[in-house]
PDB file of N, CA and C in Angstrom:
ATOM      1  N   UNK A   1      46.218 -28.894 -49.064  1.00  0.00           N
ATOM      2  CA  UNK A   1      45.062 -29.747 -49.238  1.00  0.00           C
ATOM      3  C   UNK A   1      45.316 -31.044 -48.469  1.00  0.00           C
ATOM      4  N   UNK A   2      44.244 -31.318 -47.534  1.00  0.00           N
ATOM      5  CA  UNK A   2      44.521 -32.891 -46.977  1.00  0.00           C
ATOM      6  C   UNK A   2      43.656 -33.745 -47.411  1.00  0.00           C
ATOM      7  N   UNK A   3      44.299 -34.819 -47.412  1.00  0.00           N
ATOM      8  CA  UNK A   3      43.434 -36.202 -47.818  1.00  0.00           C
ATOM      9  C   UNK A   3      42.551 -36.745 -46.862  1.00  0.00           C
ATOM     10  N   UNK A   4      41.287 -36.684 -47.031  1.00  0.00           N
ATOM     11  CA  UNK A   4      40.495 -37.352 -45.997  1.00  0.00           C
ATOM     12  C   UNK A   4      39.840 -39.184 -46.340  1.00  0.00           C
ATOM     13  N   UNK A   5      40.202 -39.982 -45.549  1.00  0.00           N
ATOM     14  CA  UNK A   5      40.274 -41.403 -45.424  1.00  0.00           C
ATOM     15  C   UNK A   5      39.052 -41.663 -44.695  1.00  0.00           C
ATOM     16  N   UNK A   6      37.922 -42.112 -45.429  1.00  0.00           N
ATOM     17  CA  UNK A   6      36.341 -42.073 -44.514  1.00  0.00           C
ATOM     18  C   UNK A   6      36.260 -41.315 -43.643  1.00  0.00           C
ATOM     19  N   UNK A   7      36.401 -40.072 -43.733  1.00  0.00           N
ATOM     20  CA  UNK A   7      36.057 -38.900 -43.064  1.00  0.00           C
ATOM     21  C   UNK A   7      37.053 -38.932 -41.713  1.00  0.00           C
ATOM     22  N   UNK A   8      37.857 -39.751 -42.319  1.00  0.00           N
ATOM     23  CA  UNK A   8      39.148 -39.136 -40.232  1.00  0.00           C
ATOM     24  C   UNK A   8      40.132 -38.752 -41.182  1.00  0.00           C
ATOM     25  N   UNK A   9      40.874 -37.383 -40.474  1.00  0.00           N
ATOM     26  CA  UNK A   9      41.574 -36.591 -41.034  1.00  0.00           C
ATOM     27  C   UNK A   9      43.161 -37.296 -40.699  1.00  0.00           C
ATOM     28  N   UNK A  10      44.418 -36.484 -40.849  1.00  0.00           N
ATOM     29  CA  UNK A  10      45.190 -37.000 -41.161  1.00  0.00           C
ATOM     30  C   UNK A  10      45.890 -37.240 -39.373  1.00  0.00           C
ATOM     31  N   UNK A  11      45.437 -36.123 -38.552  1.00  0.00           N
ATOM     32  CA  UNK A  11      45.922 -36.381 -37.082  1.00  0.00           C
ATOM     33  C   UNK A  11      45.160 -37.230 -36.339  1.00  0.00           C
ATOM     34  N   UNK A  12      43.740 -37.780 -37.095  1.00  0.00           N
ATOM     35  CA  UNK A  12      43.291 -38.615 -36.078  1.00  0.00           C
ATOM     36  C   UNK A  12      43.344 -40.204 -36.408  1.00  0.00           C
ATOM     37  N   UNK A  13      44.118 -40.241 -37.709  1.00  0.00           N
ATOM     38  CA  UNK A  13      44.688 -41.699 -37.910  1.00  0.00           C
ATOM     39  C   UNK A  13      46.154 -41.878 -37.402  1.00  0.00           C
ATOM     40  N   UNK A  14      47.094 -40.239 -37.283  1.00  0.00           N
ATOM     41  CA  UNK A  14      48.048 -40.445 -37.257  1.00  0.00           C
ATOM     42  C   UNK A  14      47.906 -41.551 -35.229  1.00  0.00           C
ATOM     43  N   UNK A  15      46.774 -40.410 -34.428  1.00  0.00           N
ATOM     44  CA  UNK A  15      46.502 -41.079 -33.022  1.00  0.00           C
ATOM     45  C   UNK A  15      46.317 -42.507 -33.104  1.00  0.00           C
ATOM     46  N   UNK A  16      45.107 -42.845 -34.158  1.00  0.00           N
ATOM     47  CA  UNK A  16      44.731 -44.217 -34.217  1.00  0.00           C
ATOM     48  C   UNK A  16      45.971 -45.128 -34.136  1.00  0.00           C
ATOM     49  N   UNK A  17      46.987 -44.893 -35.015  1.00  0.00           N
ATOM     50  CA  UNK A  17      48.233 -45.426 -35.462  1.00  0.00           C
ATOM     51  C   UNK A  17      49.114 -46.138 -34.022  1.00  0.00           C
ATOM     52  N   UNK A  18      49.319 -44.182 -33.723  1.00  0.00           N
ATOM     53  CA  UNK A  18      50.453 -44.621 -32.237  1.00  0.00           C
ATOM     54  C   UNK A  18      49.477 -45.624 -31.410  1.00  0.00           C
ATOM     55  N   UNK A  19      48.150 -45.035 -30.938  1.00  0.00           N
ATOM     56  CA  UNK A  19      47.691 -46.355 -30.114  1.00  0.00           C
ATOM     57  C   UNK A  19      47.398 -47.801 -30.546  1.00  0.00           C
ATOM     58  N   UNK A  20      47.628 -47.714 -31.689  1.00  0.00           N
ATOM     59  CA  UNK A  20      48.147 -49.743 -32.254  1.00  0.00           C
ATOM     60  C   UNK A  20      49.113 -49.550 -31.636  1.00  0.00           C
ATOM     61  N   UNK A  21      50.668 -48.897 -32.288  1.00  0.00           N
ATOM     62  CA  UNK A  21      51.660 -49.007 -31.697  1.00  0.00           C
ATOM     63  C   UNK A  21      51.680 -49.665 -30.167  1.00  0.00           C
ATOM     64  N   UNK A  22      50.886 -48.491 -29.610  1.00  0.00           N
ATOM     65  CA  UNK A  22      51.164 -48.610 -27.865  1.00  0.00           C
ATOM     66  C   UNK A  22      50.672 -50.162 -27.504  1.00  0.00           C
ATOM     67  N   UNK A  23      49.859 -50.354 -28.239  1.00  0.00           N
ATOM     68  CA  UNK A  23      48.602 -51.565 -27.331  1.00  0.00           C
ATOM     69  C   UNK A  23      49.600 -53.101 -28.257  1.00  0.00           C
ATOM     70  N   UNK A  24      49.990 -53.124 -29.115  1.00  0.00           N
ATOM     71  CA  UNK A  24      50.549 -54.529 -29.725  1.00  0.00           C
ATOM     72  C   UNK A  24      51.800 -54.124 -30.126  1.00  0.00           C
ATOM     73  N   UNK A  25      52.617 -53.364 -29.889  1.00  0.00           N
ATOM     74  CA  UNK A  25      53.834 -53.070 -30.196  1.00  0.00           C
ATOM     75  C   UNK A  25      54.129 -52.865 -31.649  1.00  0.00           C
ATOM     76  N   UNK A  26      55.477 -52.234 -31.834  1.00  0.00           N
ATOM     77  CA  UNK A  26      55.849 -52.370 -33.352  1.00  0.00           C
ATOM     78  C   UNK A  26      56.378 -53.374 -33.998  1.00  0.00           C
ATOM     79  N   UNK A  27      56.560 -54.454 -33.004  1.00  0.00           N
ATOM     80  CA  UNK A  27      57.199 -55.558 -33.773  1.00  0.00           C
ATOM     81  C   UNK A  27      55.700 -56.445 -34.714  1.00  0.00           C
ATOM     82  N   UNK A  28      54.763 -56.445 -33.683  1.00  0.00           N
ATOM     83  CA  UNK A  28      53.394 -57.046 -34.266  1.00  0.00           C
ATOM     84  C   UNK A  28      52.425 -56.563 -35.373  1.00  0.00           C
ATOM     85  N   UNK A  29      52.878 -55.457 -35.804  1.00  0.00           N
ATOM     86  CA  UNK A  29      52.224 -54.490 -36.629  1.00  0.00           C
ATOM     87  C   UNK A  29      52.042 -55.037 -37.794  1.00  0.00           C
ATOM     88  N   UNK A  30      53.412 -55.749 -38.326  1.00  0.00           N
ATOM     89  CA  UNK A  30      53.555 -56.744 -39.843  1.00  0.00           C
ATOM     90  C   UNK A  30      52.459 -57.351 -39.693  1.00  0.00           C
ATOM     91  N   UNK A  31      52.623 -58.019 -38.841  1.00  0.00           N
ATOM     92  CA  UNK A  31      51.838 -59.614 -38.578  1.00  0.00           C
ATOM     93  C   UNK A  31      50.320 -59.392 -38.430  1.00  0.00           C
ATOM     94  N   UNK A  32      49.949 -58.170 -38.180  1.00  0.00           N
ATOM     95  CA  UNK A  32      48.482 -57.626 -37.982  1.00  0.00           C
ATOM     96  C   UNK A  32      47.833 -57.658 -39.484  1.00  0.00           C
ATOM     97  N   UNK A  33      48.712 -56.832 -40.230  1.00  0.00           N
ATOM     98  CA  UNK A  33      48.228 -56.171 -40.989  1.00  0.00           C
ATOM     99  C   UNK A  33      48.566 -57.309 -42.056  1.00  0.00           C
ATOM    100  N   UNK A  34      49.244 -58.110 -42.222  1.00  0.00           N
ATOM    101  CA  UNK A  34      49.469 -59.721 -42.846  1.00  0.00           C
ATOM    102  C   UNK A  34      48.059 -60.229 -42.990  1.00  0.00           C
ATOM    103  N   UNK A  35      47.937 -60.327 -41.396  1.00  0.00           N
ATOM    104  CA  UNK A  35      46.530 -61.220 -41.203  1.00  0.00           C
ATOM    105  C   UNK A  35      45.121 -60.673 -41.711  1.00  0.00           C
ATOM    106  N   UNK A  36      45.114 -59.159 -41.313  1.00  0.00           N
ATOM    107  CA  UNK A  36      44.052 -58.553 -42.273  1.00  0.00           C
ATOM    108  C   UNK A  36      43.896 -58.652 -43.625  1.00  0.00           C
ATOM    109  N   UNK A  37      45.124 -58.289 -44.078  1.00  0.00           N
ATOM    110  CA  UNK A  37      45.115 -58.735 -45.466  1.00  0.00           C
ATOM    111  C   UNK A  37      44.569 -59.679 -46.230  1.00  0.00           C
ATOM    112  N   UNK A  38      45.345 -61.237 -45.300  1.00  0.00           N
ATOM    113  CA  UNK A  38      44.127 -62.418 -45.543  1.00  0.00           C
ATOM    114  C   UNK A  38      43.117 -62.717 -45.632  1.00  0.00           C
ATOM    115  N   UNK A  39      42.472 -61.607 -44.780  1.00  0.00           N
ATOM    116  CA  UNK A  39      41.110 -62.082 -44.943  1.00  0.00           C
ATOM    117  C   UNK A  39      40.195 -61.316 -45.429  1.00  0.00           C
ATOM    118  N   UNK A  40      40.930 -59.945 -45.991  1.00  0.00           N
ATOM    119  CA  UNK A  40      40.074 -59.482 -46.463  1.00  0.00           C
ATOM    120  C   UNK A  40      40.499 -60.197 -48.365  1.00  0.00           C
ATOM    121  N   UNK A  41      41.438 -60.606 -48.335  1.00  0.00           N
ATOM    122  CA  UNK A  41      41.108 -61.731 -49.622  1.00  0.00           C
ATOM    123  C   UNK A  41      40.238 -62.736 -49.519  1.00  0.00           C
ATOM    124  N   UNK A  42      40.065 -63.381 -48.721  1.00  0.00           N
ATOM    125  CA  UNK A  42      39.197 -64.807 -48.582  1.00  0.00           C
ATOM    126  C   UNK A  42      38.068 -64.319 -48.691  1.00  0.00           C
ATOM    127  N   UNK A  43      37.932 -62.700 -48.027  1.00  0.00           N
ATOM    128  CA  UNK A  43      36.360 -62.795 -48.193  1.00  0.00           C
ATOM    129  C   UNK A  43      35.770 -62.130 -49.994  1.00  0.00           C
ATOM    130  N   UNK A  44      36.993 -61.461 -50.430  1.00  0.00           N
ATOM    131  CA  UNK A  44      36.872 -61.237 -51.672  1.00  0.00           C
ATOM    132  C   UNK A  44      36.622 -62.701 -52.315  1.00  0.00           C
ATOM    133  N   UNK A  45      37.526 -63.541 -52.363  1.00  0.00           N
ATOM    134  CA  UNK A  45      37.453 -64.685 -53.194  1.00  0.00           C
ATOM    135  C   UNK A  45      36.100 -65.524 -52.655  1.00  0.00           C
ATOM    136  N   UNK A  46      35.586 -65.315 -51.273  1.00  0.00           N
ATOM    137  CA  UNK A  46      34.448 -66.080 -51.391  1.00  0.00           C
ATOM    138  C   UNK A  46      33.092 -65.263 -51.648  1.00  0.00           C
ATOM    139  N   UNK A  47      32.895 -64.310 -51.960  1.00  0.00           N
ATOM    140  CA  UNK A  47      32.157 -63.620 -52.753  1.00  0.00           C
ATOM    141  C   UNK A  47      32.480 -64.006 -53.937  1.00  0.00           C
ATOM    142  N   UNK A  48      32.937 -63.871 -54.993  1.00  0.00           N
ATOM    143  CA  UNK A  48      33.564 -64.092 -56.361  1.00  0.00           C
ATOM    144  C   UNK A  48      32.847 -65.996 -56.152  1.00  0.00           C
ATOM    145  N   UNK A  49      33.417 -66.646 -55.755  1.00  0.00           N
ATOM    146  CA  UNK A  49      32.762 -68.029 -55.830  1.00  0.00           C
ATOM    147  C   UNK A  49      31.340 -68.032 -55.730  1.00  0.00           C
ATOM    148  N   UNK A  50      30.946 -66.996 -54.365  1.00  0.00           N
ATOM    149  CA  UNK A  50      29.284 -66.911 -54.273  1.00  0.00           C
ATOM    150  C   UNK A  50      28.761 -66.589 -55.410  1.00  0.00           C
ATOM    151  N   UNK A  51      29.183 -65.667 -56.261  1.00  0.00           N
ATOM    152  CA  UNK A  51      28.655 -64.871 -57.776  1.00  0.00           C
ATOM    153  C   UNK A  51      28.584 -66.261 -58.795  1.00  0.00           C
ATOM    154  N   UNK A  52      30.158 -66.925 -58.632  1.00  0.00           N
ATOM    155  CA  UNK A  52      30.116 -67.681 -59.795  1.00  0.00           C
ATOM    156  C   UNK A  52      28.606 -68.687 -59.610  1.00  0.00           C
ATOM    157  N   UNK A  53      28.855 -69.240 -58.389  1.00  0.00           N
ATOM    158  CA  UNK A  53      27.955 -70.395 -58.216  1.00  0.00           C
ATOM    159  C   UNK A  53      26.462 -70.066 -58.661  1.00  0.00           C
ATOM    160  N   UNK A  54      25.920 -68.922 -58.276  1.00  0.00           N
ATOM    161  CA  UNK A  54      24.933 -68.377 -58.549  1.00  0.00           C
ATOM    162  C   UNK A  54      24.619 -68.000 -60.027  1.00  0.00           C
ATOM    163  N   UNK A  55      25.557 -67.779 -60.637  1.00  0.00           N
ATOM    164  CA  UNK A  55      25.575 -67.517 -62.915  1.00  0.00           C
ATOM    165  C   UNK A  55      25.584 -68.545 -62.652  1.00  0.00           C
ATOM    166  N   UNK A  56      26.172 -69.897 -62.196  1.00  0.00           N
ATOM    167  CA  UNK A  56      26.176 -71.164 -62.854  1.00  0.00           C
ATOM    168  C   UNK A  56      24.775 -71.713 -62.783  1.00  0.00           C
ATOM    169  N   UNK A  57      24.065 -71.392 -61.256  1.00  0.00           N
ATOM    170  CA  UNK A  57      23.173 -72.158 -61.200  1.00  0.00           C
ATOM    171  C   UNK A  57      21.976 -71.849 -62.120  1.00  0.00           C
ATOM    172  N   UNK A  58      21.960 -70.472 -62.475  1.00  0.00           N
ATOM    173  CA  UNK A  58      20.270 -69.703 -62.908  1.00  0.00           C
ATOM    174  C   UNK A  58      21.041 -70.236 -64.782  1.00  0.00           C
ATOM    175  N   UNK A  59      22.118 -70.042 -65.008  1.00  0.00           N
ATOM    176  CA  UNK A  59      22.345 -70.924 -66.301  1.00  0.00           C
ATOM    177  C   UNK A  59      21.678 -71.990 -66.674  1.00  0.00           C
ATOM    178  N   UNK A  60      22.048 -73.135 -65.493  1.00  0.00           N
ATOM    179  CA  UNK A  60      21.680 -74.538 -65.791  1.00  0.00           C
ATOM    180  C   UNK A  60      20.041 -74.651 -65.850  1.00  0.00           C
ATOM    181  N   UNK A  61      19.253 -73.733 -64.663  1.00  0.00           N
ATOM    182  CA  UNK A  61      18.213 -73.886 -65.045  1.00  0.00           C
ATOM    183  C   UNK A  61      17.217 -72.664 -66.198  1.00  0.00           C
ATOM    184  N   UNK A  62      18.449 -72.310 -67.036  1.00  0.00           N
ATOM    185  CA  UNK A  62      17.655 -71.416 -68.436  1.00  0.00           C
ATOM    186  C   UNK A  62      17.396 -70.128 -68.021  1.00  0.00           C
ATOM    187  N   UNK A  63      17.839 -69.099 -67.062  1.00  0.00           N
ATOM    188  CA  UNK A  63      17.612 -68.393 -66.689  1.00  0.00           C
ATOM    189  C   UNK A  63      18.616 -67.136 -67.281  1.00  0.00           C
ATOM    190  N   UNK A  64      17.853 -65.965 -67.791  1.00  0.00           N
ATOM    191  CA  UNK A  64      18.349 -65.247 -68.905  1.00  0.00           C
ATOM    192  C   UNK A  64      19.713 -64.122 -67.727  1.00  0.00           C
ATOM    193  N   UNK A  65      20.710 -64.282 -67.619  1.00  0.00           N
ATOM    194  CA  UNK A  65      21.429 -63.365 -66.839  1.00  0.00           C
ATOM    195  C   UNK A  65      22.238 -62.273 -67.295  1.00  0.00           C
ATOM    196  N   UNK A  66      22.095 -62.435 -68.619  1.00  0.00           N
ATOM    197  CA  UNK A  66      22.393 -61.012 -69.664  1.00  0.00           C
ATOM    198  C   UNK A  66      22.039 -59.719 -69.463  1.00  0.00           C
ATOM    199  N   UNK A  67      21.057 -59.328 -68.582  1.00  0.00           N
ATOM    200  CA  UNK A  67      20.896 -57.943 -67.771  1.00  0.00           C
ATOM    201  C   UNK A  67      21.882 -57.683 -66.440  1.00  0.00           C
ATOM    202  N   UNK A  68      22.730 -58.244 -66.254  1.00  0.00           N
ATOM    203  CA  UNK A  68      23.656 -58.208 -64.901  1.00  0.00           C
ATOM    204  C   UNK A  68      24.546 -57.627 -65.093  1.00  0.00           C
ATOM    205  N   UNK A  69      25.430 -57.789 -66.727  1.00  0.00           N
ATOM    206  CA  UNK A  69      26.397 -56.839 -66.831  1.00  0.00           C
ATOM    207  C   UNK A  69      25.634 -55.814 -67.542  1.00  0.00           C
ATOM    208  N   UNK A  70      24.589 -55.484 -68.032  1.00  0.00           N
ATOM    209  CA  UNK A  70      24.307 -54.109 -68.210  1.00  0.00           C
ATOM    210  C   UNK A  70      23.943 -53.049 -66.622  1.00  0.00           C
ATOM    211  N   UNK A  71      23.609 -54.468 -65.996  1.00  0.00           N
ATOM    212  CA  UNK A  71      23.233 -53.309 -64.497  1.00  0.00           C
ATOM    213  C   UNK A  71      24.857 -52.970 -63.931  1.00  0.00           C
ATOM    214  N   UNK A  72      25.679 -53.870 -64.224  1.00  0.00           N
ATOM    215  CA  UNK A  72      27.244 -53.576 -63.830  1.00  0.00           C
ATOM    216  C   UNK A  72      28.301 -52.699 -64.618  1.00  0.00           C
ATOM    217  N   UNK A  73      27.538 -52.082 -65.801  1.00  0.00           N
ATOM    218  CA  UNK A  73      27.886 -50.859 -66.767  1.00  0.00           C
ATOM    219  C   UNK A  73      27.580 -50.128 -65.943  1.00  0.00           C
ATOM    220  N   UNK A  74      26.391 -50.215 -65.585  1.00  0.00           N
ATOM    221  CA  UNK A  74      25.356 -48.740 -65.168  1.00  0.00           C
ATOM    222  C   UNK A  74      25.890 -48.098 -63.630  1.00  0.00           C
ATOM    223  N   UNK A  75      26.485 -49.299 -63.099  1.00  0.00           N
ATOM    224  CA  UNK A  75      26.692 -49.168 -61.904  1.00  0.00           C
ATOM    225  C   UNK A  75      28.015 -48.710 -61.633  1.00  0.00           C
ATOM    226  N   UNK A  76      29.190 -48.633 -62.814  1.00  0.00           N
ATOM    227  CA  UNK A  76      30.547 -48.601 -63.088  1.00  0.00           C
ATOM    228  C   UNK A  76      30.494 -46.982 -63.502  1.00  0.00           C
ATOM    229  N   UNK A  77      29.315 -46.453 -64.482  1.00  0.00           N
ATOM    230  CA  UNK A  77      28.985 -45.409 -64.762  1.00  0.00           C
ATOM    231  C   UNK A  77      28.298 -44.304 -63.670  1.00  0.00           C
ATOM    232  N   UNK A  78      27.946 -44.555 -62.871  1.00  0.00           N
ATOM    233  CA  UNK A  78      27.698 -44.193 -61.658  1.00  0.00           C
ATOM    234  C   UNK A  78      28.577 -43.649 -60.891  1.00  0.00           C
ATOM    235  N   UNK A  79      30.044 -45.075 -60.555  1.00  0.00           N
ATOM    236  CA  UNK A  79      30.533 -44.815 -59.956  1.00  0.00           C
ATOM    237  C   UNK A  79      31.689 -43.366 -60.477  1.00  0.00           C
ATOM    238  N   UNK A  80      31.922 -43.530 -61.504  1.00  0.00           N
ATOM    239  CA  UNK A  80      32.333 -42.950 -62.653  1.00  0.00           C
ATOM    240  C   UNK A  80      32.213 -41.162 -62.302  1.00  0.00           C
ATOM    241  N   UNK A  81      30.868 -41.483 -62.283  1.00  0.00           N
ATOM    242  CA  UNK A  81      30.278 -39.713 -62.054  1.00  0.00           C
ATOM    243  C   UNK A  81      30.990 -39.662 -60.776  1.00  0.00           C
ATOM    244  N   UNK A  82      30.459 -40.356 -59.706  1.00  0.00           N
ATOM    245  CA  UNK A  82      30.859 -40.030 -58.281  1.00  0.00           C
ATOM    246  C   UNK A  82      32.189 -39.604 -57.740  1.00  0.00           C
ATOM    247  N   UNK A  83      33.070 -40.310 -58.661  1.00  0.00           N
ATOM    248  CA  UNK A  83      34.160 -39.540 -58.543  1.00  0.00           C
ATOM    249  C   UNK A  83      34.593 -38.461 -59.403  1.00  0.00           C
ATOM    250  N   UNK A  84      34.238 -37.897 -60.235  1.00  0.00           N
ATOM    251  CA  UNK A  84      34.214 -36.821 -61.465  1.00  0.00           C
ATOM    252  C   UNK A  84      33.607 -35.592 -59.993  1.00  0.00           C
ATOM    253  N   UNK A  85      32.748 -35.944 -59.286  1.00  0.00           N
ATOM    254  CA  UNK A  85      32.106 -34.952 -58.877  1.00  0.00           C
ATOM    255  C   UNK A  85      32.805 -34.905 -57.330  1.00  0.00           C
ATOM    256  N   UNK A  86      33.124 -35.867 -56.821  1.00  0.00           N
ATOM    257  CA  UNK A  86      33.795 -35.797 -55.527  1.00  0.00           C
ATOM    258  C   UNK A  86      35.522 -35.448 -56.352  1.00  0.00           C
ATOM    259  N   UNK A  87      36.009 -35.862 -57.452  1.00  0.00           N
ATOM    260  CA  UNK A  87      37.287 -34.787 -57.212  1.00  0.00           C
ATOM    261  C   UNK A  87      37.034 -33.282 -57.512  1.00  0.00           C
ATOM    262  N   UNK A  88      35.513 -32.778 -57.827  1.00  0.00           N
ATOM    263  CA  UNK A  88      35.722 -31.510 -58.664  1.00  0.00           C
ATOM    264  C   UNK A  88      35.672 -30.759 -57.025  1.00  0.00           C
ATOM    265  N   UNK A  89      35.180 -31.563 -55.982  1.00  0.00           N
ATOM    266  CA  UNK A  89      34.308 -30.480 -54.561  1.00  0.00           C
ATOM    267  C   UNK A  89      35.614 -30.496 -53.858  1.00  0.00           C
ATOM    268  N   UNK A  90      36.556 -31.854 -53.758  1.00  0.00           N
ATOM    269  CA  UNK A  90      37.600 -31.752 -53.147  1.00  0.00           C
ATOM    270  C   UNK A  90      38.693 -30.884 -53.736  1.00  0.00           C
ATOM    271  N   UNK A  91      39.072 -30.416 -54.736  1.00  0.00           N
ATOM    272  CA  UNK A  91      39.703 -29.404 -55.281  1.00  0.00           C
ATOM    273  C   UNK A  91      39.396 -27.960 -54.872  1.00  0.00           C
ATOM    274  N   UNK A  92      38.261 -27.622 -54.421  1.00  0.00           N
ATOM    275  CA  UNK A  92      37.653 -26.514 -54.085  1.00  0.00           C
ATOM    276  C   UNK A  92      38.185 -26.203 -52.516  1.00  0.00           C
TER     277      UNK A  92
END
C-alpha cells in the first residue's frame, strides 16, 4: 500500500526531492525548510489574531457569535466523516 501526499505518489516526490537537492544543495535544505516553517507559522498566528480581532470586535458592538462554534462542531464533524470514509477507500 502507498501513501499518496496530494495526489503525487511516492517516486514523484522522491524526483521533486533530488531536484531541490540538485538546484540549492544539501547543505541549504535545513535552512529552506527552517524558513518555510516560519512562515507558515506567522501566517497561522496571523490568522488566529485576524479571528480574535474580529470575536472581539462583533462582541463590543453586541453581536450574538454563539453560532460559530456550533458551525465549527459541524465542520469538525464533517471533517470527521471525511476521513472515516477516505481511510475505508484507501484500505481497499
Amino acid at each position: 500500500m502507498s501513501t499518496v501526499l496530494l495526489f503525487i505518489s511516492g517516486a514523484e516526490i522522491f524526483f521533486i526531492l533530488f531536484i531541490v537537492v540538485m538546484v540549492f544543495g544539501a547543505d541549504k535544505i535545513p535552512g529552506i525548510a527552517k524558513g518555510l516553517g516560519k512562515g507558515m507559522r506567522q501566517l497561522k498566528d496571523a490568522t488566529e489574531d485576524i479571528k480574535r480581532e474580529i470575536h472581539k470586535s462583533a462582541e463590543k458592538q453586541g453581536i450574538d457569535t454563539s453560532f460559530t462554534k456550533e458551525i465549527e462542531e459541524d465542520i469538525q464533524a464533517v471533517k470527521r466523516n471525511l476521513d472515516d470514509v477516505g481511510g475505508t477507500i484507501s484500505r481497499k
